[in-house]
C-alpha atoms as a PDB file:
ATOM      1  CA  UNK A   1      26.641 -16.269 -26.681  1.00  0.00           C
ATOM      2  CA  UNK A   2      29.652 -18.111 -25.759  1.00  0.00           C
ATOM      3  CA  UNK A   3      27.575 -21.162 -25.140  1.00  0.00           C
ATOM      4  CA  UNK A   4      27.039 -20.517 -29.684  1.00  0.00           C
ATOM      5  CA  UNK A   5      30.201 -19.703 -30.520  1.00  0.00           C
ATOM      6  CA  UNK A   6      31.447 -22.744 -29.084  1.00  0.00           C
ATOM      7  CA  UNK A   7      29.339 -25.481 -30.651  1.00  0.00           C
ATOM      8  CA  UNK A   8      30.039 -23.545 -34.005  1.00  0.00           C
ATOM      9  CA  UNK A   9      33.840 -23.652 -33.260  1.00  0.00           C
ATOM     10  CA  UNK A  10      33.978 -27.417 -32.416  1.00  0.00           C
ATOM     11  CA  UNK A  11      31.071 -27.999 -35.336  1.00  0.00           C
ATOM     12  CA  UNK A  12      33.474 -26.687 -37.661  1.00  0.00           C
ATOM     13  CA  UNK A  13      36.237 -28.994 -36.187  1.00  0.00           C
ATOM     14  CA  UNK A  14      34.707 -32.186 -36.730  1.00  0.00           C
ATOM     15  CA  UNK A  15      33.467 -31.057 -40.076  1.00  0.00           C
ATOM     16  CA  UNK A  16      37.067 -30.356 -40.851  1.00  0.00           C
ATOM     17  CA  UNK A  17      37.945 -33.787 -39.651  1.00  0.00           C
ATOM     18  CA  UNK A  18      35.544 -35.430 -41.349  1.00  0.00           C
ATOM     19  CA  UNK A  19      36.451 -34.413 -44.964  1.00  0.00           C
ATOM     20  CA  UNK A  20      40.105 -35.087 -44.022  1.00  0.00           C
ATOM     21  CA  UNK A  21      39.213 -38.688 -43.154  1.00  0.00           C
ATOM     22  CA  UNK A  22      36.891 -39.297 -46.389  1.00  0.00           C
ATOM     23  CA  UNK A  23      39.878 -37.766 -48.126  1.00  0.00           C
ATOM     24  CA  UNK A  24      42.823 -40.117 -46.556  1.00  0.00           C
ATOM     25  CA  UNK A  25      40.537 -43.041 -47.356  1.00  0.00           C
ATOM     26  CA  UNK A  26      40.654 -42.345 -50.906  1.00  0.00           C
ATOM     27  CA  UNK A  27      44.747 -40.906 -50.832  1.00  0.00           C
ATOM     28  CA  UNK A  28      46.227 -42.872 -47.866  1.00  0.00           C
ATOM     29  CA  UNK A  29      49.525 -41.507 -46.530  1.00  0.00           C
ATOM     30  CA  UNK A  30      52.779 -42.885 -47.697  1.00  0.00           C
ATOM     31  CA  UNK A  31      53.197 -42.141 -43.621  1.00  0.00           C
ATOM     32  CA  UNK A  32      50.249 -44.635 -42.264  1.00  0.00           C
ATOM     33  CA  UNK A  33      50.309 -42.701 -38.702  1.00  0.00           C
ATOM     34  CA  UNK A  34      49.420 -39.750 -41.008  1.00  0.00           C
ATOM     35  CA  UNK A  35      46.207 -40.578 -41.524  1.00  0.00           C
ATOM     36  CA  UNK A  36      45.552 -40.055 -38.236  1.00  0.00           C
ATOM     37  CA  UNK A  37      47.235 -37.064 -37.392  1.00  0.00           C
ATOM     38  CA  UNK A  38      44.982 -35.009 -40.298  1.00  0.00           C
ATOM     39  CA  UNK A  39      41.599 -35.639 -38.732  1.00  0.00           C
ATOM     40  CA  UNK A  40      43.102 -34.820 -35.426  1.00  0.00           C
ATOM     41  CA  UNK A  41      44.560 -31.451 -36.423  1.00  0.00           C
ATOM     42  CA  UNK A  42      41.243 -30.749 -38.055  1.00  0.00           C
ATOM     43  CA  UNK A  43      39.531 -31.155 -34.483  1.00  0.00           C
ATOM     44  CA  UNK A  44      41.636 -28.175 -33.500  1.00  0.00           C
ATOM     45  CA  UNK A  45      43.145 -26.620 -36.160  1.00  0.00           C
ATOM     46  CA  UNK A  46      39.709 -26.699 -38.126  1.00  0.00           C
ATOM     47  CA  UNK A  47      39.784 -24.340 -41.902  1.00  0.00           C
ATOM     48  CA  UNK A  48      43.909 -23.902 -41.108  1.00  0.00           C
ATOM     49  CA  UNK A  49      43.848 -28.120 -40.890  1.00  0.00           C
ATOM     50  CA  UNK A  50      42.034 -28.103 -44.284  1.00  0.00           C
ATOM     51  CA  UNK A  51      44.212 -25.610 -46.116  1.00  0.00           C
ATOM     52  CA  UNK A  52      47.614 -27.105 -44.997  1.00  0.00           C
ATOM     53  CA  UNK A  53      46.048 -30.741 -45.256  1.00  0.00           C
ATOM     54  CA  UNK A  54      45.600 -30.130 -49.115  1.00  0.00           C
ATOM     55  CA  UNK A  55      48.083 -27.854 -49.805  1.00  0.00           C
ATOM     56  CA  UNK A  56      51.080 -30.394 -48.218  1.00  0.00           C
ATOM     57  CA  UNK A  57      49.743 -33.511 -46.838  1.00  0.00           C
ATOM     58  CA  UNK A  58      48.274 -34.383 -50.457  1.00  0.00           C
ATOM     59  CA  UNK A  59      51.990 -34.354 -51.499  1.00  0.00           C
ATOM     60  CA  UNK A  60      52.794 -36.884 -48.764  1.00  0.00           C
ATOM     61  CA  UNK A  61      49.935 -39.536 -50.003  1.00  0.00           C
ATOM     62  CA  UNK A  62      50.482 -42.519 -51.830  1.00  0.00           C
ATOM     63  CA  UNK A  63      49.212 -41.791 -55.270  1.00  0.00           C
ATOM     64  CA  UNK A  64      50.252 -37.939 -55.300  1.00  0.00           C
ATOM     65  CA  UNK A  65      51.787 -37.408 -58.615  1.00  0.00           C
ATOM     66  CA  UNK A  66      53.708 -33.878 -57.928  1.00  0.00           C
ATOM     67  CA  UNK A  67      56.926 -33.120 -56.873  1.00  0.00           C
ATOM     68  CA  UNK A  68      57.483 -32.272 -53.284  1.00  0.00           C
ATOM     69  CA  UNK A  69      58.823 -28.592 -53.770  1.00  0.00           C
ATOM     70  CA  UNK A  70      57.873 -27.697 -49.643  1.00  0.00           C
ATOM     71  CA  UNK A  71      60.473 -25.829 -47.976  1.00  0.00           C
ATOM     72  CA  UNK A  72      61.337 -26.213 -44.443  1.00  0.00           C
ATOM     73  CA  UNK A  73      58.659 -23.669 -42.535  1.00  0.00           C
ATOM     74  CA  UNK A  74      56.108 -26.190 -43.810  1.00  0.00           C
ATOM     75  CA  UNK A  75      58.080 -29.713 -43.082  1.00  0.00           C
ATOM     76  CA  UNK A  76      58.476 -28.433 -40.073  1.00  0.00           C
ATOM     77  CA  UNK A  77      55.125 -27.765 -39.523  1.00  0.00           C
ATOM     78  CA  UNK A  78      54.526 -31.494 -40.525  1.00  0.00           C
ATOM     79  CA  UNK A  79      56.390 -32.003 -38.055  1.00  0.00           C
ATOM     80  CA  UNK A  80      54.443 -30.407 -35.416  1.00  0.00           C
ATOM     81  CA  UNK A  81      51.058 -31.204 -36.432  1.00  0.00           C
ATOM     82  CA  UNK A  82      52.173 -34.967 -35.940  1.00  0.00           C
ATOM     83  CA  UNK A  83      53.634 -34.131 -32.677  1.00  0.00           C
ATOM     84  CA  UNK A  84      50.268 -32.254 -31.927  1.00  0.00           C
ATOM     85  CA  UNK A  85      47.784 -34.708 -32.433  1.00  0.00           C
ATOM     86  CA  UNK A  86      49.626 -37.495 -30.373  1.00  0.00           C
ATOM     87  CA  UNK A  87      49.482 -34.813 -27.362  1.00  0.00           C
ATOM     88  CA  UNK A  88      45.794 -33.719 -28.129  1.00  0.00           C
ATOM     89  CA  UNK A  89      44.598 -37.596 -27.975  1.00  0.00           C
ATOM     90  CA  UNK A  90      46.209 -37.798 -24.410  1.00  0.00           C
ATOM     91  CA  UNK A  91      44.866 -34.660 -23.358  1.00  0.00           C
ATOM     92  CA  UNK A  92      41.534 -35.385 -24.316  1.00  0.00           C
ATOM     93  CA  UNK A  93      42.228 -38.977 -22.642  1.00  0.00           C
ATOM     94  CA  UNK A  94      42.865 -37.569 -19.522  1.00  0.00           C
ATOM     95  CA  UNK A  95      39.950 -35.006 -19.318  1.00  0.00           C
ATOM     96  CA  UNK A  96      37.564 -37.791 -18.372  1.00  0.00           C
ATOM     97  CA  UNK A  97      39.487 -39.579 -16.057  1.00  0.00           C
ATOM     98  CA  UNK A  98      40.342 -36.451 -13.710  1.00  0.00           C
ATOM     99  CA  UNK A  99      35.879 -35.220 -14.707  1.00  0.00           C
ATOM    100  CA  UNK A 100      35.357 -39.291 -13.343  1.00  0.00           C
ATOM    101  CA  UNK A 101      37.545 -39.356 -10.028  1.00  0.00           C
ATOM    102  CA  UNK A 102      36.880 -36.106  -8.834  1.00  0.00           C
ATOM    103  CA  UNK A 103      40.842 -35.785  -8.449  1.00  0.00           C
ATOM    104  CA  UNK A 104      42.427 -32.816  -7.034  1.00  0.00           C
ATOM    105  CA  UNK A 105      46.181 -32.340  -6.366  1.00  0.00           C
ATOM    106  CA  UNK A 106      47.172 -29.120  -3.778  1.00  0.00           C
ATOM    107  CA  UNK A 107      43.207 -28.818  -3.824  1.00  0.00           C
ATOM    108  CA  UNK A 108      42.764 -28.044  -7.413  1.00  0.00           C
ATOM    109  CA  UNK A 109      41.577 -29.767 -10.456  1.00  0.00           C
ATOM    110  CA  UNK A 110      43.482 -27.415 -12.249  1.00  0.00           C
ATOM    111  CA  UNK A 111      47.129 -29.360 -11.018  1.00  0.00           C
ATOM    112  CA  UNK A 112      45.341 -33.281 -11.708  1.00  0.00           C
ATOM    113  CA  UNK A 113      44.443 -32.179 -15.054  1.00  0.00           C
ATOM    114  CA  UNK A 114      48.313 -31.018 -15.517  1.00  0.00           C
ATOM    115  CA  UNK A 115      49.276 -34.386 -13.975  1.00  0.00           C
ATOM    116  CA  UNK A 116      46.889 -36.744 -15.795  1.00  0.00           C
ATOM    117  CA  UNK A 117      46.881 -35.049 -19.521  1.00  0.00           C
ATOM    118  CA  UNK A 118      50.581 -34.549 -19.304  1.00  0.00           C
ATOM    119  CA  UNK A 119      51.492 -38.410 -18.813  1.00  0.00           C
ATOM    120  CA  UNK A 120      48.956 -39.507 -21.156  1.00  0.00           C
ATOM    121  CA  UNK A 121      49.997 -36.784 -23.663  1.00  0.00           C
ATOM    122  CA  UNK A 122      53.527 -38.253 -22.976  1.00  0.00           C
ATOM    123  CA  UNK A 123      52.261 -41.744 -23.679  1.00  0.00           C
ATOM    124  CA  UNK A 124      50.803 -40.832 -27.026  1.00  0.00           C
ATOM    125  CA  UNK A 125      53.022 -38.999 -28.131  1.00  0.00           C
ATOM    126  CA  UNK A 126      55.857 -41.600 -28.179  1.00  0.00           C
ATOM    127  CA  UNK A 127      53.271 -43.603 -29.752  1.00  0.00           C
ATOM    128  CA  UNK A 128      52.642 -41.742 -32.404  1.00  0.00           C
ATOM    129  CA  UNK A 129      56.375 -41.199 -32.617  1.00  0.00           C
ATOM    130  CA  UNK A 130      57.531 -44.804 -32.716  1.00  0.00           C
ATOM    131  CA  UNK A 131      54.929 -45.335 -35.373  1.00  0.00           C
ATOM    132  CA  UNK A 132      56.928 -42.817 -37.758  1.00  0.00           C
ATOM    133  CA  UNK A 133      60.152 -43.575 -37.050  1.00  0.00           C
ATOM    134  CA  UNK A 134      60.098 -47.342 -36.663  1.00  0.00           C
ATOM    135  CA  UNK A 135      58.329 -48.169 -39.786  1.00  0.00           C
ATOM    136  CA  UNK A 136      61.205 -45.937 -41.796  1.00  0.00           C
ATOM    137  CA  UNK A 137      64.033 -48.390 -40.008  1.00  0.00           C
ATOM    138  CA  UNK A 138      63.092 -51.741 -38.499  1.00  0.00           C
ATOM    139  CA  UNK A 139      66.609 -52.769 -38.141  1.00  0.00           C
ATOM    140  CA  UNK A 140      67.010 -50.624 -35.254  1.00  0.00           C
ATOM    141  CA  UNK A 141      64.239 -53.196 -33.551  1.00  0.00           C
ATOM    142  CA  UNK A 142      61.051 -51.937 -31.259  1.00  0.00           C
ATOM    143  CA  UNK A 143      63.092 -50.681 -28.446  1.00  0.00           C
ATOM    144  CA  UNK A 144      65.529 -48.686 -30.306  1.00  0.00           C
ATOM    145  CA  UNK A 145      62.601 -47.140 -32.065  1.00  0.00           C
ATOM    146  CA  UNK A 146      61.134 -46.223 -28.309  1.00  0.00           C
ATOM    147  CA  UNK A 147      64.053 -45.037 -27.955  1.00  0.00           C
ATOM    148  CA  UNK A 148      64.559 -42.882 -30.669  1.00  0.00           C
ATOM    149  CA  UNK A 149      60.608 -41.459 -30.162  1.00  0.00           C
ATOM    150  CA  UNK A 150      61.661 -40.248 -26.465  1.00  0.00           C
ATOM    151  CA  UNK A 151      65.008 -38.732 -27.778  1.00  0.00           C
ATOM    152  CA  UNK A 152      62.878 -36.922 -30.672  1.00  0.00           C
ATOM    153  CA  UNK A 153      59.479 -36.598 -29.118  1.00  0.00           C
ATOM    154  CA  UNK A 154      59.868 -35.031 -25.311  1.00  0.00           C
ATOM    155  CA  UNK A 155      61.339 -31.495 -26.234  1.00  0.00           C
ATOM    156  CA  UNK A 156      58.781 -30.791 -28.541  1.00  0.00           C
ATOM    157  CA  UNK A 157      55.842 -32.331 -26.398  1.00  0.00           C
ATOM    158  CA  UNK A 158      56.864 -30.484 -23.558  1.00  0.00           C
ATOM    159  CA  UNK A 159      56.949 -27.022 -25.124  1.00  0.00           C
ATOM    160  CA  UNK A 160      53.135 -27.879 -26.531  1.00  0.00           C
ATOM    161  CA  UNK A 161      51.829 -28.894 -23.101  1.00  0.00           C
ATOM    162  CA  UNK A 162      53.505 -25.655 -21.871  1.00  0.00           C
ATOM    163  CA  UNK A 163      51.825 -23.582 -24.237  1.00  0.00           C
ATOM    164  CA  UNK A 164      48.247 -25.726 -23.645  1.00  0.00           C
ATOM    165  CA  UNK A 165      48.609 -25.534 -19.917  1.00  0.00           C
ATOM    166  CA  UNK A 166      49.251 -21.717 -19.874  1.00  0.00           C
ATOM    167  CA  UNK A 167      45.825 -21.250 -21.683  1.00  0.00           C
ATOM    168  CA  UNK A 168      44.108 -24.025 -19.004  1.00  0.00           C
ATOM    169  CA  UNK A 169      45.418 -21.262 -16.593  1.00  0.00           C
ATOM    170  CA  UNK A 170      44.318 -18.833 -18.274  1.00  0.00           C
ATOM    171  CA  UNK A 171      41.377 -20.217 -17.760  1.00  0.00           C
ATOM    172  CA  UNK A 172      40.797 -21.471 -14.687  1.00  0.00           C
ATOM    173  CA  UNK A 173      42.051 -18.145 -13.024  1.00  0.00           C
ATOM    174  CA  UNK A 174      41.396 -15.384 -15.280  1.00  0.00           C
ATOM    175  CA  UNK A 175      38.535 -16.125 -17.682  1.00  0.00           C
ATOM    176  CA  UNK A 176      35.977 -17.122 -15.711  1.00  0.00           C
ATOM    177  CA  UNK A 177      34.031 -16.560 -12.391  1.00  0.00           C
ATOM    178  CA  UNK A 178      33.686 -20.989 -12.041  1.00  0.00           C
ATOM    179  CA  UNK A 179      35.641 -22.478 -14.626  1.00  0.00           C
ATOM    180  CA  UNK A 180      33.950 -24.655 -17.327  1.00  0.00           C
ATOM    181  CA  UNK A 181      33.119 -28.262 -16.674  1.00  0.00           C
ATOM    182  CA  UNK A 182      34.241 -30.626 -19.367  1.00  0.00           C
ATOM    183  CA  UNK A 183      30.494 -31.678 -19.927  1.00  0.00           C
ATOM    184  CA  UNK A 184      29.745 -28.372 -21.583  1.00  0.00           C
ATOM    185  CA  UNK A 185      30.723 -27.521 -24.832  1.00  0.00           C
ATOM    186  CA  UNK A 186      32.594 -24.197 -23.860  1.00  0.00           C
ATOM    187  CA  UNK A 187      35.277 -26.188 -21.714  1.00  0.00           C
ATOM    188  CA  UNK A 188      36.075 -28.171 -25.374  1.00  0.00           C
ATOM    189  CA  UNK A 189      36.110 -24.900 -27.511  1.00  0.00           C
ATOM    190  CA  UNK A 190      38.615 -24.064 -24.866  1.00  0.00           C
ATOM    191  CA  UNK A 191      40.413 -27.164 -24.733  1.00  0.00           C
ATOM    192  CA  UNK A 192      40.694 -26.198 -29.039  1.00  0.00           C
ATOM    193  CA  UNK A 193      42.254 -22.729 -27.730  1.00  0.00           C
ATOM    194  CA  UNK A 194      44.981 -24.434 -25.627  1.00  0.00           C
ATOM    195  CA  UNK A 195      45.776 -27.228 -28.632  1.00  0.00           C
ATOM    196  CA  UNK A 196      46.359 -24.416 -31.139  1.00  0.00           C
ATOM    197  CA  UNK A 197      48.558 -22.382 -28.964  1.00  0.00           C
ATOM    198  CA  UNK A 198      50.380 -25.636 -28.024  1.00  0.00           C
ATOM    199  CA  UNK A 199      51.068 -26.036 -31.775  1.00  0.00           C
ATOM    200  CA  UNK A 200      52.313 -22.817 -31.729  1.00  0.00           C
ATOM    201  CA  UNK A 201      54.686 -23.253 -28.538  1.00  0.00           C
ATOM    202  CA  UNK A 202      56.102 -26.600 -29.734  1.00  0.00           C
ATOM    203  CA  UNK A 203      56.896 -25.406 -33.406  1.00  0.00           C
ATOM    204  CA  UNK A 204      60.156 -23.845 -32.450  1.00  0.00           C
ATOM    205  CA  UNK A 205      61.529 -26.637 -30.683  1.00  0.00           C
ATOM    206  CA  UNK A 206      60.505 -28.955 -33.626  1.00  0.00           C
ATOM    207  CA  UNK A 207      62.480 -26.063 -35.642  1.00  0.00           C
ATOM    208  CA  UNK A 208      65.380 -26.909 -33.347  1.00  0.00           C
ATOM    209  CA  UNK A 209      64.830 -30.674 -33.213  1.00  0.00           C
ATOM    210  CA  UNK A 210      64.866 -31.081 -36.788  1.00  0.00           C
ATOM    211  CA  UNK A 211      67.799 -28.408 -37.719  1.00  0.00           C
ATOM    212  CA  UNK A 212      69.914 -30.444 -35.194  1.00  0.00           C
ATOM    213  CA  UNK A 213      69.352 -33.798 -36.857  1.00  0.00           C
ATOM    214  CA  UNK A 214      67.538 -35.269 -33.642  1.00  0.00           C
ATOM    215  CA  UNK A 215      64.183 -35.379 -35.471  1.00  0.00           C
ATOM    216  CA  UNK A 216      63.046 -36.215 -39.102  1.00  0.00           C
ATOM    217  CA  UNK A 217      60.977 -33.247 -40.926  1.00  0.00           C
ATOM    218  CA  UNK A 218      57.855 -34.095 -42.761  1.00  0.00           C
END
């Protein structure tokens, strides 16, 4: 049953991501890394993705015509979903790679998976950071913009891989007699848990990032 409920859960996701990406091709975000932080919340975030996508990324596309009457909860949470997806691609970057080796740190997977997701998270998400703040101000040049992504990007990353890794825990220990190998669908349905509650871990320190002036909201 599990087994099901999981290829219905990440069916669903990519569904959701696909009508986010037909949609950004037709209304392109004024933000260009936005386009791909929609279809990557709609991996995880799947109907939720959807609603908010419409609802408040349409106001952030090129051609939208409306005024932008948002208030902060949702800017924030802008915020956040940007900060998301650049964590869920390294995540889901270093899955394979740890699956591959056969790593273990202290004798665990468990501890190579924190290891390997968490500096490719880190990676991405001062990518994905860089690419929203530098195209805003150029003048500050590439490495100021680096810069400027580590000083916004590493509270708020850190708080989602704390709330991701808890669930991995979760999982390894708790859940299950032998936890699930990434080749099966219910390791990825799980992997969609532990983004979500990420998302929901690192949205108060985007709250904090952004009242304090050390990162933009959305």
């Amino acid at each position: 049953m599990l087994t099901v409920i999981s290829w219905i859960a990440l069916g669903i996701g990519i569904l959701s991501s696909i009508i986010i990406i037909f949609d950004v091709i037709k209304h392109p975000q004024m933000m260009t890394i936005m386009n791909v932080v929609w279809p990557i919340n709609g991996w995880f975030f799947g109907p939720i993705a959807l609603w908010t996508y419409f609802k408040w990324g349409r106001l952030k596309a090129k051609d939208h015509d409306k005024e932008d009457n948002r208030k902060r909860p949702a800017r924030v949470f802008l915020s956040t979903s940007h900060c998301s997806s650049g964590c869920t691609v390294g995540d889901a970057v270093g899955v394979p790679i740890v699956a591959l080796t056969g790593m273990t740190i202290l004798g665990t997977t468990l501890f190579a998976h924190y290891t390997v997701e968490f500096i490719f998270a880190y990676i991405f998400g001062i990518i994905f950071q860089f690419y929203a703040i530098y195209p805003m101000d150029k003048s500050q040049g590439a490495v100021g913009a680096v810069k400027a992504a580590i000083k916004a990007d590493s509270l708020s990353l850190i708080a989602f891989e704390i709330g991701m890794f808890g669930w991995m825990a979760i999982v390894h220990y708790l859940l299950f007699a032998q936890p699930p190998k990434p080749d099966t669908a219910v390791y990825w349905f799980m992997m969609q848990i532990a983004m979500i509650l990420g998302f929901l871990t690192s949205y108060p320190a985007n709250w904090i990032l952004v009242r304090r002036g050390i990162k933009e909201e959305m």
